[in-house]
C-alpha atoms as a PDB file:
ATOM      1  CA  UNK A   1       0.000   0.000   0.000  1.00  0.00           C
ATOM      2  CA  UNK A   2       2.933   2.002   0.358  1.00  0.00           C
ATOM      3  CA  UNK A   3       4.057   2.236  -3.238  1.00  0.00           C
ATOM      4  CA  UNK A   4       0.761   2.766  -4.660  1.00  0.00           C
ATOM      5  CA  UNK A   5       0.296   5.940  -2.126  1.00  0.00           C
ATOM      6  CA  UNK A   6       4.008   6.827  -2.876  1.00  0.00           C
ATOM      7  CA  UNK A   7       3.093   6.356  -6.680  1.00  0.00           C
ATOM      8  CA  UNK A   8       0.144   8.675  -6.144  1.00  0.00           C
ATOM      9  CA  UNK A   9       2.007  11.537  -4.856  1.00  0.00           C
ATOM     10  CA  UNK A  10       5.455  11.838  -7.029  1.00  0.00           C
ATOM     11  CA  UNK A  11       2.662  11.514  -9.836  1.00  0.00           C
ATOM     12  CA  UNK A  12       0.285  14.251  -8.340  1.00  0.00           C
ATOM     13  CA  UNK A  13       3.554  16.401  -7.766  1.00  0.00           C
ATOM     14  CA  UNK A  14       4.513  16.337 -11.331  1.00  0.00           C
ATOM     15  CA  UNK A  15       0.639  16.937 -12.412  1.00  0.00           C
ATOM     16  CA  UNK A  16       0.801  19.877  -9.883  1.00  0.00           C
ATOM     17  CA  UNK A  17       4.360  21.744 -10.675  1.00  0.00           C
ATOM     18  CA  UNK A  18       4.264  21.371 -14.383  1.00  0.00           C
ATOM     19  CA  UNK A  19       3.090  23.979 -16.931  1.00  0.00           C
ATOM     20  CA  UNK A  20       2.795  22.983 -20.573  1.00  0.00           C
ATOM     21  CA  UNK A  21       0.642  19.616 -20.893  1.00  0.00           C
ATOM     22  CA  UNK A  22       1.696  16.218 -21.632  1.00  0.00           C
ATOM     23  CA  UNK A  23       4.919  16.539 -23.293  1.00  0.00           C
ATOM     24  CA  UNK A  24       6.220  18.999 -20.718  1.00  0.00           C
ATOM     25  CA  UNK A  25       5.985  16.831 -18.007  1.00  0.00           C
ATOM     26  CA  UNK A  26       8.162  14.054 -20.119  1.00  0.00           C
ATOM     27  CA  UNK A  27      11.084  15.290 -18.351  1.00  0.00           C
ATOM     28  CA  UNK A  28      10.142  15.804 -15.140  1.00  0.00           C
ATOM     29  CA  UNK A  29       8.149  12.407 -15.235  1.00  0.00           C
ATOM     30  CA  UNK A  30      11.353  10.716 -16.218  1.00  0.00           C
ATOM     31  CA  UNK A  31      13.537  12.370 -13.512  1.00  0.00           C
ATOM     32  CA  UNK A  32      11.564  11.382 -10.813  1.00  0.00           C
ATOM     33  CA  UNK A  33      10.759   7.950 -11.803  1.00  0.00           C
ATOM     34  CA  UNK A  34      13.898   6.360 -13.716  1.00  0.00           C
ATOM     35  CA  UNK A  35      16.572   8.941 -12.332  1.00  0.00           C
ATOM     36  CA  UNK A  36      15.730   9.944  -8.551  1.00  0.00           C
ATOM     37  CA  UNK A  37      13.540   6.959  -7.598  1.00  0.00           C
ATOM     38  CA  UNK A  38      14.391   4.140 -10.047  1.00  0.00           C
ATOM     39  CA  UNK A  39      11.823   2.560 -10.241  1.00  0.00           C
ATOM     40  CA  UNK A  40      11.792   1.262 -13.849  1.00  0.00           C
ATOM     41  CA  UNK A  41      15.076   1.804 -16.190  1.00  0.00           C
ATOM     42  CA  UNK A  42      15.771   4.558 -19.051  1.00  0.00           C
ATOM     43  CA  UNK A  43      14.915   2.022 -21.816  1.00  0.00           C
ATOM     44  CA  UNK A  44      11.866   1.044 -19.881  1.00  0.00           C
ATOM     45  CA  UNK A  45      10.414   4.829 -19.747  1.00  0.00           C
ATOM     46  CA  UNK A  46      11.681   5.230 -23.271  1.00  0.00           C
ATOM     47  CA  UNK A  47       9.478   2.423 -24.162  1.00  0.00           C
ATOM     48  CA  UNK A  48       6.359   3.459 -22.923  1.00  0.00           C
ATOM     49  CA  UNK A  49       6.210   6.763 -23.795  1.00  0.00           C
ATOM     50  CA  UNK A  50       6.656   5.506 -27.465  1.00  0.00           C
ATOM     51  CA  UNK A  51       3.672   3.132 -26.355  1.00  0.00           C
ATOM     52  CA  UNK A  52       1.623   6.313 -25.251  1.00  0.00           C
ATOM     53  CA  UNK A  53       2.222   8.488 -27.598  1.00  0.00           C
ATOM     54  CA  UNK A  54       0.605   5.580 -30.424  1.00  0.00           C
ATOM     55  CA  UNK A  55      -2.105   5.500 -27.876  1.00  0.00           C
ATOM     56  CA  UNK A  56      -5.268   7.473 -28.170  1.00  0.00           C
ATOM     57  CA  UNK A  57      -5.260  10.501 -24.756  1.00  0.00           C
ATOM     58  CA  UNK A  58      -2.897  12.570 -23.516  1.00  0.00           C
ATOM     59  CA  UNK A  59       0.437  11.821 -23.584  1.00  0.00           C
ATOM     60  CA  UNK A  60       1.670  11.985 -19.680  1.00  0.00           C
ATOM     61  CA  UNK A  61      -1.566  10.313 -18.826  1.00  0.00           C
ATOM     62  CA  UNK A  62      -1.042   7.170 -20.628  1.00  0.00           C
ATOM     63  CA  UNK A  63       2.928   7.399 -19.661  1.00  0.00           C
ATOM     64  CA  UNK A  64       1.868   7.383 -15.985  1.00  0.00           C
ATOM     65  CA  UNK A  65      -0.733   4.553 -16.786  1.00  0.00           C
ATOM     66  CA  UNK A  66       1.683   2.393 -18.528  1.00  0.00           C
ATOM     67  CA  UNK A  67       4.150   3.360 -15.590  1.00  0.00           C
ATOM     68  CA  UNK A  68       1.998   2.587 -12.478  1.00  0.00           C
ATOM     69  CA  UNK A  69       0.858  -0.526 -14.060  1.00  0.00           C
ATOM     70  CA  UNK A  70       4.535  -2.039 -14.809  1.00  0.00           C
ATOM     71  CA  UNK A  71       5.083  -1.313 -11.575  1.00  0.00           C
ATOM     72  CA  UNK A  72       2.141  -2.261  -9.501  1.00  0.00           C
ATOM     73  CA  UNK A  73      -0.785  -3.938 -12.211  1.00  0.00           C
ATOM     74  CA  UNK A  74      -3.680  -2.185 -11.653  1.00  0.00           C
ATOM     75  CA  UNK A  75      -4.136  -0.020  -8.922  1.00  0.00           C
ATOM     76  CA  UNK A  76      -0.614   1.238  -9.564  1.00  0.00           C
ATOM     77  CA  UNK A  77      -1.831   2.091 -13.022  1.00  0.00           C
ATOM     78  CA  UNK A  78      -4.861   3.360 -10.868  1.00  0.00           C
ATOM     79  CA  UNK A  79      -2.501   5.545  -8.385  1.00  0.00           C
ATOM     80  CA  UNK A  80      -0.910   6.812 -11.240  1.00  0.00           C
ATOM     81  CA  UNK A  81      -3.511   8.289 -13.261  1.00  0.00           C
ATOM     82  CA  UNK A  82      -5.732   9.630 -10.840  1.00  0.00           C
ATOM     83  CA  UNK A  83      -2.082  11.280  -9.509  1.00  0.00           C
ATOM     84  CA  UNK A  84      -1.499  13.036 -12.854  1.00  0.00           C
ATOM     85  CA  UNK A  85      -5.057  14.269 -13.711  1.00  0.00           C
ATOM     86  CA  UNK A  86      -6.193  15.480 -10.025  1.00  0.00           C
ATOM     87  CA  UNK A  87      -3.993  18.566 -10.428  1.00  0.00           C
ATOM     88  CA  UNK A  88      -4.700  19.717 -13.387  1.00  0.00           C
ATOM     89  CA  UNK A  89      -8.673  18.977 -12.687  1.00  0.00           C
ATOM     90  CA  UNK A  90      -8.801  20.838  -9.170  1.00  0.00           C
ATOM     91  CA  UNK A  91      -7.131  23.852 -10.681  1.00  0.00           C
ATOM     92  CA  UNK A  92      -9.017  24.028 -13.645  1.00  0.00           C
ATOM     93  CA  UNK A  93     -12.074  23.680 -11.128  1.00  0.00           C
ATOM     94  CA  UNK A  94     -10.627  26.545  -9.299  1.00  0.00           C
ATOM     95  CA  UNK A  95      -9.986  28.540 -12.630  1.00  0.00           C
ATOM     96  CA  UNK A  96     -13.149  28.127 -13.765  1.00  0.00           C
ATOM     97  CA  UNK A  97     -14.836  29.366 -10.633  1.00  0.00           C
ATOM     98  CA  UNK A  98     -13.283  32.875 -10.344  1.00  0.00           C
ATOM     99  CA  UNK A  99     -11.978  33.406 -14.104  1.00  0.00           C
ATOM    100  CA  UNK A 100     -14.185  35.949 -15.068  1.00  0.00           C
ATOM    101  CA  UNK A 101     -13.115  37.877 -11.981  1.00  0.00           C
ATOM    102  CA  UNK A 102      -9.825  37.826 -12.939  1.00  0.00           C
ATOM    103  CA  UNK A 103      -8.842  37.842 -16.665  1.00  0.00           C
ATOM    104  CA  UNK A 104      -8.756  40.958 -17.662  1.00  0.00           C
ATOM    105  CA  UNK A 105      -6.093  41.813 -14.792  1.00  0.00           C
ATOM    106  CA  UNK A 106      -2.498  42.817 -16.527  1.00  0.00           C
ATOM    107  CA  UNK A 107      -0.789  40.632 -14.118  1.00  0.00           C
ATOM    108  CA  UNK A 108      -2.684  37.705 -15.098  1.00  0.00           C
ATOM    109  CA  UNK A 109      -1.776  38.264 -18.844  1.00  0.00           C
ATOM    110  CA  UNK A 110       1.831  38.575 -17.815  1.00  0.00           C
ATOM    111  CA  UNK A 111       1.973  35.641 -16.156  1.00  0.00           C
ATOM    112  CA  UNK A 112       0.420  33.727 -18.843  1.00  0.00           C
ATOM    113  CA  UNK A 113       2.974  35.222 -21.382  1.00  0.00           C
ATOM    114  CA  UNK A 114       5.918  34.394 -19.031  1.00  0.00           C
ATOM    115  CA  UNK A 115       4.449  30.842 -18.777  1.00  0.00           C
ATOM    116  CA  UNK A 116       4.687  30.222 -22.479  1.00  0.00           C
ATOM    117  CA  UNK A 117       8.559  30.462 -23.140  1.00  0.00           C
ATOM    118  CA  UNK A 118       8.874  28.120 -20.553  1.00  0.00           C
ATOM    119  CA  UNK A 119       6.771  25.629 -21.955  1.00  0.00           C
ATOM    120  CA  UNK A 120       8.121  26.053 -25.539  1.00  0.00           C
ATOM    121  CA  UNK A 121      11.199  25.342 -23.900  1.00  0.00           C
ATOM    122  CA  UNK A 122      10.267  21.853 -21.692  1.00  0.00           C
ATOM    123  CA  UNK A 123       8.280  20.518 -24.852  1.00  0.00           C
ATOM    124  CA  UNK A 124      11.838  21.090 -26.791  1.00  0.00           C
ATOM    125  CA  UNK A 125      13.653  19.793 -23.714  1.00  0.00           C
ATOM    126  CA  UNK A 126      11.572  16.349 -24.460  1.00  0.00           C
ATOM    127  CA  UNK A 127      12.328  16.145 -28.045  1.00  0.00           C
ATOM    128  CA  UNK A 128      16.196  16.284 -26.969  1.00  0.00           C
ATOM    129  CA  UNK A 129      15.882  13.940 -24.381  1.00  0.00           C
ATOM    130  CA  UNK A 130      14.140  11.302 -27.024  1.00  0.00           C
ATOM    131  CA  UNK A 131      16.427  12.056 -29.652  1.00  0.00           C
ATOM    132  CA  UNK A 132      19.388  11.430 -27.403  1.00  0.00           C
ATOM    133  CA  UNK A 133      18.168   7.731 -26.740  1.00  0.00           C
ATOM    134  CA  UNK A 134      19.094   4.988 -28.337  1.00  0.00           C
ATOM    135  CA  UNK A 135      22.338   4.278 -30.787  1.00  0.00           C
ATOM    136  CA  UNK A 136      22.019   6.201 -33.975  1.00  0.00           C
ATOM    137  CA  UNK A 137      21.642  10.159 -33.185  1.00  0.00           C
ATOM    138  CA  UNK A 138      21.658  11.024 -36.529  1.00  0.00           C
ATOM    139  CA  UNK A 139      19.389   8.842 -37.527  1.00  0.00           C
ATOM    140  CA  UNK A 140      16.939   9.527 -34.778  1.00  0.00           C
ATOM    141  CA  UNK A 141      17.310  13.477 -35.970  1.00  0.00           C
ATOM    142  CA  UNK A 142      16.863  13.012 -39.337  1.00  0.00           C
ATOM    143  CA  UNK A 143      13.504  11.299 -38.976  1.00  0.00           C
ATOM    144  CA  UNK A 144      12.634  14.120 -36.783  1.00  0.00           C
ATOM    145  CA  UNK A 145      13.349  16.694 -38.971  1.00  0.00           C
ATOM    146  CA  UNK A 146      11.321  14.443 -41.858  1.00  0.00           C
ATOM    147  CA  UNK A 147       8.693  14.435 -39.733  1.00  0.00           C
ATOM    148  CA  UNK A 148       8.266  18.302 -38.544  1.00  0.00           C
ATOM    149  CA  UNK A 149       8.378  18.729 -42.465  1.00  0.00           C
ATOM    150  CA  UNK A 150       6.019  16.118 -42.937  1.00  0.00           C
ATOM    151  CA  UNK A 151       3.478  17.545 -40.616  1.00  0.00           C
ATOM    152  CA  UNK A 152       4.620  21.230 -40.192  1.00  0.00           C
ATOM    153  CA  UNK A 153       5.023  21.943 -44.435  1.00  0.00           C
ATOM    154  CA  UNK A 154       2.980  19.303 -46.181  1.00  0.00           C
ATOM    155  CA  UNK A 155       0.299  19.390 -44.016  1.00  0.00           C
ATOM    156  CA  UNK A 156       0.123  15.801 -43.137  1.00  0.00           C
ATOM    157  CA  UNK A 157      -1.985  14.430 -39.974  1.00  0.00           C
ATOM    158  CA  UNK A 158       0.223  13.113 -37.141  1.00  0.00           C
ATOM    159  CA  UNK A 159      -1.960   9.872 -37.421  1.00  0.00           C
ATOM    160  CA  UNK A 160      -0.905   8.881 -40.725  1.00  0.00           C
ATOM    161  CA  UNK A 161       2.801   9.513 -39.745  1.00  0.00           C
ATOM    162  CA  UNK A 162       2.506   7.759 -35.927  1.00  0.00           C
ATOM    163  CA  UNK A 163       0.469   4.479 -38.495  1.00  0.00           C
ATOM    164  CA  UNK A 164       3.358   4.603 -40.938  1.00  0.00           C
ATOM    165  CA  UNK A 165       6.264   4.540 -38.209  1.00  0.00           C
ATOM    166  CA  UNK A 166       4.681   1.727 -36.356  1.00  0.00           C
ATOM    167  CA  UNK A 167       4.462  -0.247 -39.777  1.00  0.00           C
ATOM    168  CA  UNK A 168       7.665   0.678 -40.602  1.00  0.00           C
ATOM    169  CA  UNK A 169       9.108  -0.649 -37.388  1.00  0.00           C
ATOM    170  CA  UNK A 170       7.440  -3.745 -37.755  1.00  0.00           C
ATOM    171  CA  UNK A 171       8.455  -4.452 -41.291  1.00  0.00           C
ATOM    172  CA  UNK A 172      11.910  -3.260 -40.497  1.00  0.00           C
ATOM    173  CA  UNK A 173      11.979  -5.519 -37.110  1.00  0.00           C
ATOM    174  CA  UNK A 174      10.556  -8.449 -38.802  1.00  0.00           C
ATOM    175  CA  UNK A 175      13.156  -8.219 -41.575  1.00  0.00           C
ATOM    176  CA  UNK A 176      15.960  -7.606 -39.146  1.00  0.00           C
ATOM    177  CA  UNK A 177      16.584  -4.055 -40.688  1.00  0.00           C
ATOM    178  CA  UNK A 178      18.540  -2.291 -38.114  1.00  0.00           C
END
């Protein structure tokens, strides 16, 4: 019972002290739980966030599902989620109650434009951190830079592109193309 309470609160930290969504709490997800705690390995995290980010929701959600479930089956997985959403749900609770009282306020609009430099700069920190894994960098950064063409000049959905890498991978993995 210990783990799955401990597992609730490092996950409802990160929900609560990160700004920026799901791919902004990548690193601060994988600090806690592979670096400070270790309580899965690098490859391990690196593995399922691939696995969440083919799956359907958000992003840190299914990363902390995936998580709490490797580590304690279900009610870790359990722990885990309600950890990361609570946050985010209680403030937006709060937000929602008094927002009208307070958006128009110039301190409010400062703080919001303070906020999003900083999460430009922990959804790039993620991309780094992914592209660092593994043994080919420049392979890893040339399919990244295919793909922000790809999506960001051609106009392509990110479905069709997250579809086409899994197939890939499997054709190239069944083939022993490396």
């Amino acid at each position: 019972m210990k783990i799955i309470l401990n597992l609730f609160i490092t996950f409802f930290k990160i929900g609560a002290f990160t700004f920026g969504g799901g791919y902004a709490m990548i690193p601060i997800m994988e600090r806690e739980i592979v670096e400070n705690k270790k309580l899965i390995g690098d490859e391990e995290f690196t593995d399922m966030l691939a696995l969440a980010q083919a799956s359907p929701g958000p992003v840190a959600v299914n990363t902390s599902v995936f998580i709490g479930y490797k580590i304690r089956g279900l009610t870790g997985a359990l722990s885990c989620l309600l950890g990361t959403v609570l946050p985010s749900f209680l403030i937006i609770l709060i937000i929602a109650i008094f927002f009208n009282d307070f958006k128009n306020l110039a301190i409010v609009e400062e703080i919001f434009s303070g906020i999003r430099p900083a999460i430009a700069a922990l959804i790039l920190s993620s991309v780094v951190i992914m592209l660092k894994k593994g043994d080919n960098l420049t392979k890893r950064i040339s399919i990244a830079v295919i793909v922000a063409v790809l999506v960001g000049f051609l106009d392509i959905s990110p479905v069709i592109i997250i579809i086409a890498g899994a197939l890939i991978s499997l054709i190239m993995n069944y083939l022993k193309i490396k």
